[in-house]
N, C-alpha and C. Protein backbone atom coordinates (compact mmCIF):
# COMPACT_ATOMS: atom_id res chain seq x y z
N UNK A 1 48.73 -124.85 -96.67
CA UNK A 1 48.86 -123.41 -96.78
C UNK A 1 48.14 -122.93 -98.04
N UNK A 2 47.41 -122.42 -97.96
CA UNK A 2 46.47 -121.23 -99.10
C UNK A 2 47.48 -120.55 -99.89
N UNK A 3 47.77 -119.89 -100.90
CA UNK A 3 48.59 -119.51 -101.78
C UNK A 3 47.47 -118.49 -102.54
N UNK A 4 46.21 -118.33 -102.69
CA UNK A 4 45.36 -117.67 -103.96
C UNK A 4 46.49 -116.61 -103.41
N UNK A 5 45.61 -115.52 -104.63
CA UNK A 5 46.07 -114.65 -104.78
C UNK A 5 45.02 -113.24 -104.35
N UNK A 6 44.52 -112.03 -103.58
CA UNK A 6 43.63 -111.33 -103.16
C UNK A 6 43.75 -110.35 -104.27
N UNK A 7 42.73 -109.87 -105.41
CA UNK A 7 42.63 -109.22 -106.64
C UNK A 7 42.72 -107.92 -105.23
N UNK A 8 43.25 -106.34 -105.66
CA UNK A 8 42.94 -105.40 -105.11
C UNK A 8 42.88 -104.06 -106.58
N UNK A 9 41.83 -103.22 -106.51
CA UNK A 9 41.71 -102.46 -107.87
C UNK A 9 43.06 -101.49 -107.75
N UNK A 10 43.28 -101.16 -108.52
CA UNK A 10 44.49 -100.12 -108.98
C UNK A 10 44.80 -98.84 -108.35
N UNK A 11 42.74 -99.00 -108.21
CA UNK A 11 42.63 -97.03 -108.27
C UNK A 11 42.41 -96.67 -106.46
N UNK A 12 42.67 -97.70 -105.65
CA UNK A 12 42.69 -97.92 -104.49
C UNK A 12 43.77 -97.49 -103.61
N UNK A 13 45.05 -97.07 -104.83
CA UNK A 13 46.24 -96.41 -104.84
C UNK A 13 46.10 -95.24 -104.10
N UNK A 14 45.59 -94.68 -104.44
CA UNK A 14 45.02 -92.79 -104.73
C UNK A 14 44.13 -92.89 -104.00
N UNK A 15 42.97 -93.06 -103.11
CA UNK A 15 42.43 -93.41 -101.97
C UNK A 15 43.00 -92.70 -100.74
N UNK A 16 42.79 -91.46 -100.40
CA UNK A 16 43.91 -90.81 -99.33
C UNK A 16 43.05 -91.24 -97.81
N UNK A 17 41.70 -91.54 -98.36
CA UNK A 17 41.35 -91.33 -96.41
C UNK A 17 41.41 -93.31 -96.30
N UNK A 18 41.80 -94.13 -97.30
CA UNK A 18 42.09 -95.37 -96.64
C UNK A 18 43.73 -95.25 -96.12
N UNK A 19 44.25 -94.67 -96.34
CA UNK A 19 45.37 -94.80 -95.54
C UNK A 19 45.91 -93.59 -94.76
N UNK A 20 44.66 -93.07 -94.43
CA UNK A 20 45.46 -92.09 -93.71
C UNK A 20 45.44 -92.38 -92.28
N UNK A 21 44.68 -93.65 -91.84
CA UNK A 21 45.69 -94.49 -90.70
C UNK A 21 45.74 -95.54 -91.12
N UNK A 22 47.19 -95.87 -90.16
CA UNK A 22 47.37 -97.30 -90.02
C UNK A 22 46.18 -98.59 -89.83
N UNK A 23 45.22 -98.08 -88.79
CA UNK A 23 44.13 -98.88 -88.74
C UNK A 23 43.04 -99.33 -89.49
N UNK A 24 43.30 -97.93 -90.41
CA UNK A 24 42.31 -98.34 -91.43
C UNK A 24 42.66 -99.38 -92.68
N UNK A 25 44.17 -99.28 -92.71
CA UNK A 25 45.01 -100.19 -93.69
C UNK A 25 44.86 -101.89 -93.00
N UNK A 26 44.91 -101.87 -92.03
CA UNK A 26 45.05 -103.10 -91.24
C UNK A 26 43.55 -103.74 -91.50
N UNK A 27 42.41 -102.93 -91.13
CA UNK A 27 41.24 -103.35 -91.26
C UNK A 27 40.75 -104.02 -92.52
N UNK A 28 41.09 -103.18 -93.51
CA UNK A 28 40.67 -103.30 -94.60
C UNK A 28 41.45 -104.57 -95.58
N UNK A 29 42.88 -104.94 -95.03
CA UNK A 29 43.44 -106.16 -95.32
C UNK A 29 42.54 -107.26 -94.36
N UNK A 30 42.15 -107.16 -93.22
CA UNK A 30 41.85 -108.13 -92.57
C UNK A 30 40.93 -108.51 -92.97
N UNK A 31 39.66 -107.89 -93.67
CA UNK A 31 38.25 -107.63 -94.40
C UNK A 31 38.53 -109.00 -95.64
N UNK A 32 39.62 -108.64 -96.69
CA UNK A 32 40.06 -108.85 -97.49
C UNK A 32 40.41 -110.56 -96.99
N UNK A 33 41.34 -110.60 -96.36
CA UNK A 33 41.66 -112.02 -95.98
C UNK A 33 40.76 -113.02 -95.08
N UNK A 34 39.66 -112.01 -94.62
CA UNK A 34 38.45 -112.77 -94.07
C UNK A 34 37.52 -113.12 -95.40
N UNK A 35 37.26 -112.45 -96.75
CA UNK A 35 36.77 -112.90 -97.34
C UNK A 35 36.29 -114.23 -97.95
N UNK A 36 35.08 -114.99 -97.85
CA UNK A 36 34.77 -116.04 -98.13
C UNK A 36 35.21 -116.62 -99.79
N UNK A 37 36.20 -117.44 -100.10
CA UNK A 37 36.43 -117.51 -101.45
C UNK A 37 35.70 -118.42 -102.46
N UNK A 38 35.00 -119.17 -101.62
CA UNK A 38 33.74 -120.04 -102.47
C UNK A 38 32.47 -120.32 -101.72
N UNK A 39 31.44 -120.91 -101.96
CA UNK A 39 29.49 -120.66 -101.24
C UNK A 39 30.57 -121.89 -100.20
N UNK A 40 30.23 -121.56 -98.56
CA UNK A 40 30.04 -122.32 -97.53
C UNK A 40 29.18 -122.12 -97.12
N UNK A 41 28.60 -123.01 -95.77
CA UNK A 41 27.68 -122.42 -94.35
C UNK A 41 28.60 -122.00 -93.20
N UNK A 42 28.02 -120.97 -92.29
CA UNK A 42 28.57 -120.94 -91.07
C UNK A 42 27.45 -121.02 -90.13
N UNK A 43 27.98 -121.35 -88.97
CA UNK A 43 26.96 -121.46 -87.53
C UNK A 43 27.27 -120.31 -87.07
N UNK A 44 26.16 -119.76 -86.69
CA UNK A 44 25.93 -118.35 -86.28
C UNK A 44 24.48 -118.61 -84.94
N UNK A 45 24.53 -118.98 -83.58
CA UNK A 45 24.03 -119.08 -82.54
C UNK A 45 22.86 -119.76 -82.76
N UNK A 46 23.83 -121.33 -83.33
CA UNK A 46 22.56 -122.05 -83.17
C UNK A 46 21.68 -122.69 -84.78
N UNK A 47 22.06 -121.51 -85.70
CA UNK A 47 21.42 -122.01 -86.82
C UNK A 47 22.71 -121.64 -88.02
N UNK A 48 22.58 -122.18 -89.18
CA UNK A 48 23.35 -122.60 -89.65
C UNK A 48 23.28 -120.57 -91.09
N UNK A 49 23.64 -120.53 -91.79
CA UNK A 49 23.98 -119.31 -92.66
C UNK A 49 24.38 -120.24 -93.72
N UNK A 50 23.74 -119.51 -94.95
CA UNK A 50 24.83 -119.84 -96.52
C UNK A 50 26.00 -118.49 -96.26
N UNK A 51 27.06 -118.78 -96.99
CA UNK A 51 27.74 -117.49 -96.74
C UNK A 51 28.48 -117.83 -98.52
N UNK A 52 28.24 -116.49 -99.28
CA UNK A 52 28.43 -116.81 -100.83
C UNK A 52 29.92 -115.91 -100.89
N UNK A 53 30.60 -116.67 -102.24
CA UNK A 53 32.19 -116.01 -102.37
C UNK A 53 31.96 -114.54 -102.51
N UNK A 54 32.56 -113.47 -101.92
CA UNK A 54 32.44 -112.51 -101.39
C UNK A 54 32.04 -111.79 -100.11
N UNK A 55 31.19 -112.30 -99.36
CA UNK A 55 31.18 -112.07 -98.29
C UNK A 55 31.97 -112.36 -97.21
N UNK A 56 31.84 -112.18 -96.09
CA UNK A 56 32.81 -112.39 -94.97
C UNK A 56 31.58 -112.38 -93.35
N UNK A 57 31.98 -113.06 -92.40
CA UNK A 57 31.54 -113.16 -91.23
C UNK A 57 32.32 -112.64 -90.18
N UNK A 58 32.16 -111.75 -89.44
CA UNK A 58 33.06 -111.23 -88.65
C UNK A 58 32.18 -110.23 -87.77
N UNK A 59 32.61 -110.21 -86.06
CA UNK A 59 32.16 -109.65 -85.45
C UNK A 59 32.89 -108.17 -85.40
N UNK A 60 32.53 -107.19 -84.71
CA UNK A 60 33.39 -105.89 -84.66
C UNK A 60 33.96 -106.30 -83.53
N UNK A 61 33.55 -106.97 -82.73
CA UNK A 61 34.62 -106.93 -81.40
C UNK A 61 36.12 -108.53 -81.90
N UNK A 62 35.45 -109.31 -83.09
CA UNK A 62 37.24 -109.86 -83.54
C UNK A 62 37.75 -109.26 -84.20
N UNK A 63 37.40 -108.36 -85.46
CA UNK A 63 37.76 -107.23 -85.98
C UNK A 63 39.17 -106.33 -85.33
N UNK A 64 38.21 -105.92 -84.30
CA UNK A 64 38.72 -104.97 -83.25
C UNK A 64 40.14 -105.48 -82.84
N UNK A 65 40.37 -106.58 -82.47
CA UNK A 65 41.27 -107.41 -81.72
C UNK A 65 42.25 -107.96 -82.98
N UNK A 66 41.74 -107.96 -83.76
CA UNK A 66 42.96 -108.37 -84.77
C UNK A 66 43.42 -107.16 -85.17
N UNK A 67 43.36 -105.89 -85.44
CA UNK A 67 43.68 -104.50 -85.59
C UNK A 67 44.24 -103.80 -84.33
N UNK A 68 43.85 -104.36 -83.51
CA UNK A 68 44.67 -103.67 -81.66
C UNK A 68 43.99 -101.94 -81.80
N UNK A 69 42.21 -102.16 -81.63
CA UNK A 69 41.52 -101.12 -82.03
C UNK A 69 40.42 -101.51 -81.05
N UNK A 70 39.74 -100.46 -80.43
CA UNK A 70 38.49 -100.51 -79.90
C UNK A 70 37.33 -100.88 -80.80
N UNK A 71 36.04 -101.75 -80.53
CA UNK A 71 34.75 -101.89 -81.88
C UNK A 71 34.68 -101.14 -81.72
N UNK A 72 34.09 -99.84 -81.15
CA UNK A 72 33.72 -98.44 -81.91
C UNK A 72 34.43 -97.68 -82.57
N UNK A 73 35.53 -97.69 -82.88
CA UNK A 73 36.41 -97.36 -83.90
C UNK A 73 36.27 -98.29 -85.11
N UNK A 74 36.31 -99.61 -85.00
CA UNK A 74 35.62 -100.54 -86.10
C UNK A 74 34.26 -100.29 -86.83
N UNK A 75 33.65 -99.53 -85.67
CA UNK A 75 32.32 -99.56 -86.68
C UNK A 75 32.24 -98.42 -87.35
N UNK A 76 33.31 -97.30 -87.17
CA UNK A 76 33.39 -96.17 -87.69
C UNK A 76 34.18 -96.82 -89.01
N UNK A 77 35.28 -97.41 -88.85
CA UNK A 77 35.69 -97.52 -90.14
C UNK A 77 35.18 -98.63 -91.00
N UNK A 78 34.13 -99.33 -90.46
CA UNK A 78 33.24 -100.17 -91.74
C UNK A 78 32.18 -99.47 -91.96
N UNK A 79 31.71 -98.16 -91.64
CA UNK A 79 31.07 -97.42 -91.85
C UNK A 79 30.96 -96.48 -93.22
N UNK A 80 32.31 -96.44 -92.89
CA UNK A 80 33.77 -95.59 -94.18
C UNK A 80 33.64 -96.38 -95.21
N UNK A 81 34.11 -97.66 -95.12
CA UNK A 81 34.39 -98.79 -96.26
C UNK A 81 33.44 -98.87 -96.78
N UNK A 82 31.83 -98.75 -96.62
CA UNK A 82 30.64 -98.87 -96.75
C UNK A 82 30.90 -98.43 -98.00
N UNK A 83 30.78 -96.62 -97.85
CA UNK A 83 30.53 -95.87 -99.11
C UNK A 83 30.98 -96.33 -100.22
């Protein structure tokens, strides 16, 4: 079992359009706990990826399914998270 700990900033508090749904709260933890925590590779159709601590690999349609959300609603709200 993993134990780290996920740093989140303070001022993330006060943030009204991340929680002004549920889905977007869900997403944005799932983002978080998909995060890569040290340099691996992943296989991605066939050929191999570096993937460095911070990033994450994730499709919008598993996204979608771990949130109980349509991907086009996913891509609206990683759209959001972007900014």
């Amino acid at each position: 079992m993993n134990l780290s700990w996920i740093p989140v900033l303070h001022y993330l508090r006060n943030v009204e359009w991340l929680y002004s749904e549920s889905r977007m709260v869900h997403l944005w933890l799932e983002i978080l706990f998909r995060v890569q925590r040290s340099a691996d590779t992943y296989p991605i159709k066939g050929t191999t990826i570096d993937i460095m601590p911070g990033q994450f690999v994730a499709s919008t349609r598993k996204l979608a399914a771990a949130i109980g959300a349509d991907k086009d609603t996913v891509g609206r709200y990683l759209k959001i998270l972007e900014l």
